[in-house]
N, C-alpha and C. Protein backbone atom coordinates (compact mmCIF):
# COMPACT_ATOMS: atom_id res chain seq x y z
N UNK A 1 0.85 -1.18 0.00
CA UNK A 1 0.00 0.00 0.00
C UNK A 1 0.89 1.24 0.00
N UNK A 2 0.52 2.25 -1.08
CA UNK A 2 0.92 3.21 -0.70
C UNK A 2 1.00 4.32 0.19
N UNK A 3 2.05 4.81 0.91
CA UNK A 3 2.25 6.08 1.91
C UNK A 3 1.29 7.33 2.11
N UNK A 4 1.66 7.53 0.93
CA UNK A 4 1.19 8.76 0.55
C UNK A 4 -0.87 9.12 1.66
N UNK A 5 -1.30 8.44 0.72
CA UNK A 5 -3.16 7.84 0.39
C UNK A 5 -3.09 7.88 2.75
N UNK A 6 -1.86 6.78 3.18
CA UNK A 6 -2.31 7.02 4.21
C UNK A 6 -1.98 8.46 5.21
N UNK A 7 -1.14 8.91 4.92
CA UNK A 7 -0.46 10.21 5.18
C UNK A 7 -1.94 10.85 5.03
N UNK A 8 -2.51 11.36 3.69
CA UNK A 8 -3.34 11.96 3.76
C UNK A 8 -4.70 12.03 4.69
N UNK A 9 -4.85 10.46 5.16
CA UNK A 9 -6.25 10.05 5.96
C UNK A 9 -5.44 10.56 7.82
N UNK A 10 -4.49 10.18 7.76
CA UNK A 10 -4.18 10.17 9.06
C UNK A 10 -4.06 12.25 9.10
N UNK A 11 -3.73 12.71 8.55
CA UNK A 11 -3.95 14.46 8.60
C UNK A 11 -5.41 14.70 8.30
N UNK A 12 -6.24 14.05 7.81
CA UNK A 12 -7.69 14.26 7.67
C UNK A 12 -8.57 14.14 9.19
N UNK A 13 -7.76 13.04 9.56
CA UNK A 13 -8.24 12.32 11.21
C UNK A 13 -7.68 13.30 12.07
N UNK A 14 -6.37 13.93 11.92
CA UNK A 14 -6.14 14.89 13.01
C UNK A 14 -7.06 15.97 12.81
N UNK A 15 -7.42 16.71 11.39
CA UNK A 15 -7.76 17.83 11.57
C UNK A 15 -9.31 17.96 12.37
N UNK A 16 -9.84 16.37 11.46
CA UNK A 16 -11.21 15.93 11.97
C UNK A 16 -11.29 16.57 13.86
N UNK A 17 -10.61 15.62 14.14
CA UNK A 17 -10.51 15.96 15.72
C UNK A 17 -10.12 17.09 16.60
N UNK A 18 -9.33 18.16 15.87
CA UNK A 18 -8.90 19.42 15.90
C UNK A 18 -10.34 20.16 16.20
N UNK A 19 -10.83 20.05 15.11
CA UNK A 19 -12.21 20.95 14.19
C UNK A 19 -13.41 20.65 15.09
N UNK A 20 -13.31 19.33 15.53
CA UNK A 20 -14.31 19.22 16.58
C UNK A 20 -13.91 19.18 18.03
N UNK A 21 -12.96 19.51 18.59
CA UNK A 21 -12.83 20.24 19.42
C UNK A 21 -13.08 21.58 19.64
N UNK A 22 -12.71 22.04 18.67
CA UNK A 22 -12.88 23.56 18.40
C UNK A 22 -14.40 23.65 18.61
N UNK A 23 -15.47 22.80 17.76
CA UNK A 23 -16.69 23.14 18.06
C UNK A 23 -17.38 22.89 18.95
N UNK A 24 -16.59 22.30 20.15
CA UNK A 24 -17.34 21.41 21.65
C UNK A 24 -17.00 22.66 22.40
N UNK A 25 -15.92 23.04 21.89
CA UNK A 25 -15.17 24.50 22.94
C UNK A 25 -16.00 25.68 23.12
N UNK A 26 -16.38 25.67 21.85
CA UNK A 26 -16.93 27.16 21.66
C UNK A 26 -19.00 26.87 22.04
N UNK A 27 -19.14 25.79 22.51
CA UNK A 27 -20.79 25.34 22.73
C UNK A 27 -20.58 26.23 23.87
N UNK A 28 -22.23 26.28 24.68
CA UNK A 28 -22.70 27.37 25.77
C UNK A 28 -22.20 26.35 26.92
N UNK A 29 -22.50 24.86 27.31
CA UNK A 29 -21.43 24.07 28.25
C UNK A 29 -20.38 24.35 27.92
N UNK A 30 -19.73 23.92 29.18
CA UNK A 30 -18.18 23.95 29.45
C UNK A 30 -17.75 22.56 29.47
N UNK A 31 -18.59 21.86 29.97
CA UNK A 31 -18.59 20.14 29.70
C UNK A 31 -18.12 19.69 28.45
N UNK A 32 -19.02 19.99 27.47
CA UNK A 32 -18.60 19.36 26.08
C UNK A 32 -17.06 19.61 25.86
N UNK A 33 -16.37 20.85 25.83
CA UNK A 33 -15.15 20.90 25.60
C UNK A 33 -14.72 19.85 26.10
N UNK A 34 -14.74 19.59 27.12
CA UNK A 34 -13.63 18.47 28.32
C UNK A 34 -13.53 17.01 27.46
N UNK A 35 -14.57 16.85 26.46
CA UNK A 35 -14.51 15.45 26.63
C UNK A 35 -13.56 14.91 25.57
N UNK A 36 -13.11 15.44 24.85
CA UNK A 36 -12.14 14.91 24.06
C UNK A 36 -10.83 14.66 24.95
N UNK A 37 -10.67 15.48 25.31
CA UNK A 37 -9.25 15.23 26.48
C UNK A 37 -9.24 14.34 27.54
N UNK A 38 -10.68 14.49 28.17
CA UNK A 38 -11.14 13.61 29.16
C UNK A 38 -10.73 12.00 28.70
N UNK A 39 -11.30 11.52 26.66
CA UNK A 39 -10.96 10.64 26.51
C UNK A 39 -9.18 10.29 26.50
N UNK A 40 -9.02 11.02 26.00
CA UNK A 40 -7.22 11.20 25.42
C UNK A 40 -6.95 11.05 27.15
N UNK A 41 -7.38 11.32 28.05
CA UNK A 41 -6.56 10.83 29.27
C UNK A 41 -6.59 9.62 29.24
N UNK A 42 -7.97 9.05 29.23
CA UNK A 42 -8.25 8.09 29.85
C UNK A 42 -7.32 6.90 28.95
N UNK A 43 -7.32 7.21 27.84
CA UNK A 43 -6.63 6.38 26.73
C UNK A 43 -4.89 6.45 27.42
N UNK A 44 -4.31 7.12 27.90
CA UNK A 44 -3.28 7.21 28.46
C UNK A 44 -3.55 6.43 29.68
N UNK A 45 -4.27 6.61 30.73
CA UNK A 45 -4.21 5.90 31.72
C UNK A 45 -4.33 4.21 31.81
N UNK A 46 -4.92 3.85 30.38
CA UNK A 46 -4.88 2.45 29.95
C UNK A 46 -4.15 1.97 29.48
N UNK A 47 -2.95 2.82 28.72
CA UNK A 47 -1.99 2.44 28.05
C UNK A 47 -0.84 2.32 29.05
N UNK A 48 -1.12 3.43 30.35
CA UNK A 48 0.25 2.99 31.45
C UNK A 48 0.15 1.81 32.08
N UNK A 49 -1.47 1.57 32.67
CA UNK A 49 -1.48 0.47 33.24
C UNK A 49 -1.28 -1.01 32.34
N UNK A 50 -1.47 -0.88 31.15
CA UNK A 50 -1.19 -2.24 30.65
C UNK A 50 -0.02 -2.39 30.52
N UNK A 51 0.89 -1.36 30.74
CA UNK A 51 2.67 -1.57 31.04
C UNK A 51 2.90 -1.78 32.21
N UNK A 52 2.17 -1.44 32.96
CA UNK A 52 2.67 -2.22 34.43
C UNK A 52 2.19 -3.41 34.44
N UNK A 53 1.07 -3.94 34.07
CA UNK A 53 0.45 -5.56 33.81
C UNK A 53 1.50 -6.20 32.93
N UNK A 54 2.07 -5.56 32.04
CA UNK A 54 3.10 -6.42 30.89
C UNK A 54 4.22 -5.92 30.61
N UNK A 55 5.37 -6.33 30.95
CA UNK A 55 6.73 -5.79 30.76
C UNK A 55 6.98 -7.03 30.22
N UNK A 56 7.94 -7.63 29.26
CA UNK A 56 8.84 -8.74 28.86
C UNK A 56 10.57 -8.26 28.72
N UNK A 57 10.59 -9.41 28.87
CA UNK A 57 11.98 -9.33 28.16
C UNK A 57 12.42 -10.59 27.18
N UNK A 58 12.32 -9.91 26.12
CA UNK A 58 12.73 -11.20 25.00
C UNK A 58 14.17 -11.03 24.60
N UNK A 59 14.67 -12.13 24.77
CA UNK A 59 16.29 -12.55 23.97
C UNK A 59 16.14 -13.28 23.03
N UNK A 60 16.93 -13.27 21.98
CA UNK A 60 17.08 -14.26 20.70
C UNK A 60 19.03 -14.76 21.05
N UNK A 61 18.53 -15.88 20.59
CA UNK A 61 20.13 -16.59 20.69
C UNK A 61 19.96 -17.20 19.05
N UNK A 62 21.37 -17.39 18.88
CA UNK A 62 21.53 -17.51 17.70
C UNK A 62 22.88 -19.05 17.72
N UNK A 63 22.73 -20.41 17.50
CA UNK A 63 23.73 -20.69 17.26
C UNK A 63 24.03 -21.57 15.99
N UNK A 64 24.59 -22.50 15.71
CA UNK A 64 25.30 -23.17 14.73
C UNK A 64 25.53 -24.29 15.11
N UNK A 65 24.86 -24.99 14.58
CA UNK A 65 25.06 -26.46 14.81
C UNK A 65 26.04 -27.33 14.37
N UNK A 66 26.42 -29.13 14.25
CA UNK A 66 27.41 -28.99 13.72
C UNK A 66 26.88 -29.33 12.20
N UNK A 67 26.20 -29.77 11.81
CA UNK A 67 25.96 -29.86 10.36
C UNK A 67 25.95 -28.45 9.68
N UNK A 68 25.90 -27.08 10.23
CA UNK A 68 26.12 -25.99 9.52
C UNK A 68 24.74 -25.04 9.83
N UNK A 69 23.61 -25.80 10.04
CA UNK A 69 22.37 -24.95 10.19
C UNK A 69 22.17 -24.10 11.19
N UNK A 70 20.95 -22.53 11.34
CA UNK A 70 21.46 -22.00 12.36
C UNK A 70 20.07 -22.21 12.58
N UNK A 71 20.23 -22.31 13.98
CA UNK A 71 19.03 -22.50 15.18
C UNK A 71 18.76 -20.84 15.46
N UNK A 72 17.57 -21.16 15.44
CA UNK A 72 17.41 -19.21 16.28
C UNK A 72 16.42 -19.85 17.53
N UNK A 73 16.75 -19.12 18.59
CA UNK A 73 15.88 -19.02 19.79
C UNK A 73 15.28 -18.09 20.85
N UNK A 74 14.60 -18.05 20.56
CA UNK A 74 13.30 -16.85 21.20
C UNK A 74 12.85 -17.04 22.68
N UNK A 75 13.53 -16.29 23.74
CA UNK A 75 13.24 -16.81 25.21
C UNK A 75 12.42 -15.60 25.23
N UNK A 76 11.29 -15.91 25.84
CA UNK A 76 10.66 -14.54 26.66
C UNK A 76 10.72 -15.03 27.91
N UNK A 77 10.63 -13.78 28.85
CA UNK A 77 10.68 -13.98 30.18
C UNK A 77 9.73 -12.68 30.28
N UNK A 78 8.56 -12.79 31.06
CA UNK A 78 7.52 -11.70 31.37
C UNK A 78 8.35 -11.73 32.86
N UNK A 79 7.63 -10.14 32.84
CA UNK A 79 8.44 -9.50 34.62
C UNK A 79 7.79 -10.40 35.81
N UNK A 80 6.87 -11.13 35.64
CA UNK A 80 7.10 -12.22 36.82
C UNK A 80 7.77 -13.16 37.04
N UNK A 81 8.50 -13.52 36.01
CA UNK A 81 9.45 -14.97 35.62
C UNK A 81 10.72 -14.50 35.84
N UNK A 82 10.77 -12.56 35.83
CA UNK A 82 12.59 -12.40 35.41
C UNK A 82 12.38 -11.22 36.55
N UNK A 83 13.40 -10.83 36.76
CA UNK A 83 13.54 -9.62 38.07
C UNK A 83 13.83 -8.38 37.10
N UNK A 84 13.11 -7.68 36.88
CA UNK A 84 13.07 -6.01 35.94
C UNK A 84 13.80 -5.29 36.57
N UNK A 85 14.75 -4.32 35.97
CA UNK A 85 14.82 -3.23 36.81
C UNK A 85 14.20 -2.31 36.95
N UNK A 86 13.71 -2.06 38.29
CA UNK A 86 12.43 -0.92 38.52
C UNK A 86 12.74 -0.03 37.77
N UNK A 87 13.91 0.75 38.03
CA UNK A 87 13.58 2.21 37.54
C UNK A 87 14.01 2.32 36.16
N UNK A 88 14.03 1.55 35.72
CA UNK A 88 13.78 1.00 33.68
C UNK A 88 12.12 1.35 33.79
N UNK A 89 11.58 0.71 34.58
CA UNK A 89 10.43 0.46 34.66
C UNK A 89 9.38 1.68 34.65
N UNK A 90 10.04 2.27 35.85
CA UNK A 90 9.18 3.69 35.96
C UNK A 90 9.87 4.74 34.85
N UNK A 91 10.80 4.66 34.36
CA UNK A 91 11.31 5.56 33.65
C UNK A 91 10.58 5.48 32.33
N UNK A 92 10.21 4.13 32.16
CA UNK A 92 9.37 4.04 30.69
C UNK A 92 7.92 4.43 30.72
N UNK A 93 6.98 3.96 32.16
CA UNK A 93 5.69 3.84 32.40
C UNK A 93 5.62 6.06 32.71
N UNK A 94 6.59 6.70 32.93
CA UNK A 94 6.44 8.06 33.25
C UNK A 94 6.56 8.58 31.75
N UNK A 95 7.52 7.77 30.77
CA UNK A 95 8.00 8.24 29.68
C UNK A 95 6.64 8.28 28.60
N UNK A 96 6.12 7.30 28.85
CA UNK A 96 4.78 7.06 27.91
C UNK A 96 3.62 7.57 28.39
N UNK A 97 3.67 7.83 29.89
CA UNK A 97 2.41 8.75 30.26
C UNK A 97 2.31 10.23 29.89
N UNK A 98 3.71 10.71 29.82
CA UNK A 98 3.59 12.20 29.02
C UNK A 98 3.44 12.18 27.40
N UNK A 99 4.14 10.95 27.08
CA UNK A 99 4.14 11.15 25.41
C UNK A 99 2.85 10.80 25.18
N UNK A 100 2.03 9.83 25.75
CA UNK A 100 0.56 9.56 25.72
C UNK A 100 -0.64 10.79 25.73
N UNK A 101 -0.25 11.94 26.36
CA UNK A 101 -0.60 12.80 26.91
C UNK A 101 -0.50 14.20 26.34
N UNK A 102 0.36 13.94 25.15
CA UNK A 102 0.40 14.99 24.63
C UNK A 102 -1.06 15.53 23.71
N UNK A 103 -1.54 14.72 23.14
CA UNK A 103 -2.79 15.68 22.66
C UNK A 103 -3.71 15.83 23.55
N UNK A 104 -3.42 15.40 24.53
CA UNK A 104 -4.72 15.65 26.15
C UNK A 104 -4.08 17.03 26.33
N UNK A 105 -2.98 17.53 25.91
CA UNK A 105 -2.52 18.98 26.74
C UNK A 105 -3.08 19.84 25.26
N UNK A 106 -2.70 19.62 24.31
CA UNK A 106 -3.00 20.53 22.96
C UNK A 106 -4.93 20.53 22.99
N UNK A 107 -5.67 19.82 23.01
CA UNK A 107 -7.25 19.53 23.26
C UNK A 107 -7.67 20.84 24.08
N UNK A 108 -6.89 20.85 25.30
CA UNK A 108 -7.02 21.49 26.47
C UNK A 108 -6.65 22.81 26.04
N UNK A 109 -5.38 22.95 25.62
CA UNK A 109 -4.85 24.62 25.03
C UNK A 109 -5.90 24.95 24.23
N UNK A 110 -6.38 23.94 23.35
CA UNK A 110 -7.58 24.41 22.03
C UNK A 110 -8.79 24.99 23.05
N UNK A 111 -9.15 24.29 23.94
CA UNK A 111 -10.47 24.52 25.02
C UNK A 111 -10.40 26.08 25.68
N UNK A 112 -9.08 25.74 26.29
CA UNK A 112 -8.51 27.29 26.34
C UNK A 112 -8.55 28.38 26.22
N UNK A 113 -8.13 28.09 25.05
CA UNK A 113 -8.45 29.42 23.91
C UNK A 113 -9.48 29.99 23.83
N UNK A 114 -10.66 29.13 23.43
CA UNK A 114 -11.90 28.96 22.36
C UNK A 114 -12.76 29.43 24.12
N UNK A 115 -12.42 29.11 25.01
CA UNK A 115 -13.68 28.87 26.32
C UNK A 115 -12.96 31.05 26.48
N UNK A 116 -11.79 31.34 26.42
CA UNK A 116 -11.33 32.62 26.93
C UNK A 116 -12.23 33.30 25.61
N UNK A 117 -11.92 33.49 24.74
CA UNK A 117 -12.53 34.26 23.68
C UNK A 117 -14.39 34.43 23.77
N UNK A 118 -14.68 32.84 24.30
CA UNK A 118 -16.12 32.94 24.66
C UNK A 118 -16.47 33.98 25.69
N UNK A 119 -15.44 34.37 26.95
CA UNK A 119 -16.19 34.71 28.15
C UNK A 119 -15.93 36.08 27.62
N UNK A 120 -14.65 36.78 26.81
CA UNK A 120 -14.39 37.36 26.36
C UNK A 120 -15.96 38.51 25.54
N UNK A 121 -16.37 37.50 24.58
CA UNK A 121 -17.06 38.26 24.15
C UNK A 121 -18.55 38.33 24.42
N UNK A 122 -18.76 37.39 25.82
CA UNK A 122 -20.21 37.27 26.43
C UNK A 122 -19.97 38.42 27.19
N UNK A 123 -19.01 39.23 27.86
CA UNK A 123 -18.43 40.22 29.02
C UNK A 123 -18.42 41.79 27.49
N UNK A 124 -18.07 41.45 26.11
CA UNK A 124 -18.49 42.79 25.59
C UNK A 124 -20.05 43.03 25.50
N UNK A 125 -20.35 41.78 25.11
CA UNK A 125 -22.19 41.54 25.05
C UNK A 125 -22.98 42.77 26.15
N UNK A 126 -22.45 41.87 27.33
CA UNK A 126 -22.77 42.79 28.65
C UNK A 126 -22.72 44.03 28.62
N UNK A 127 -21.31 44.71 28.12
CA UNK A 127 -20.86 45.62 28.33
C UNK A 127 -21.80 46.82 27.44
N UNK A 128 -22.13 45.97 25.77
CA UNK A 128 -22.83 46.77 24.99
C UNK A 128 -24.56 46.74 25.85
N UNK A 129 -25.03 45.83 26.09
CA UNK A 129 -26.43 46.28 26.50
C UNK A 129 -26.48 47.53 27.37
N UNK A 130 -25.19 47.37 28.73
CA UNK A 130 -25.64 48.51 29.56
C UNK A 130 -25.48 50.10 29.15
N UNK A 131 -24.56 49.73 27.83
CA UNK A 131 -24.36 50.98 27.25
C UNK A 131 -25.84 51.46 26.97
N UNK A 132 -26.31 50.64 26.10
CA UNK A 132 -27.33 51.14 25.45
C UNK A 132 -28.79 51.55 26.24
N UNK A 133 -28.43 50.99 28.04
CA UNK A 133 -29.63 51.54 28.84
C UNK A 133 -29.47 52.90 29.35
């Protein structure tokens, strides 16, 4: 399959999600904004915990027999079978909770924005009626 064709769908899917943030932001709730991020957390918080449920460690060995053929061998050892080093551990499960997390912070800047400009121009609204009493 070609690159390209998917390049294009996967920038169609961001903007998709961009565009409708933007329009949850700018609704009269404050709720609707939240929920795109709300998901994008939650999608992070599932993705850390299934790294603490599953760490492996796979080795491949490689040898040579004597007729000439090569054996390959595939050991896994999951972190209950092998002793991990913790702070491998937390260093990765912290590493993927921010990189996980990054469009939960951009969602939020978009909400941001779009919720300030709202109060923004509900406060000139105000400002023009009392003029006009």
């Amino acid at each position: 399959m070609r690159v390209m064709p998917l390049i294009i769908i996967f920038i169609l899917f961001i903007s998709g999600i961009v565009l409708l943030q933007i329009y949850l932001s700018k609704s009269k709730s404050k709720w609707l904004g939240l929920i795109l991020p709300l998901v994008f957390f939650l999608i992070s918080l599932i993705t850390v915990f299934g790294l603490s449920f599953y760490t492996s460690n796979t080795t491949q060995m490689q040898s040579i027999s004597e007729d000439g053929t090569v054996i390959n061998k595939v050991i896994e050892n999951t972190s209950k079978e092998s002793e991990t080093d913790i702070s491998s551990v937390i260093i990765m499960t912290v590493t993927t909770f921010f990189l996980y997390n990054i469009p939960t912070i951009i969602l939020l800047l978009i909400y941001a924005v779009h919720r300030e400009k709202r109060k923004r121009n509900m406060s000139l609204d105000k400002m023009k009626v009392q003029d006009l009493e």
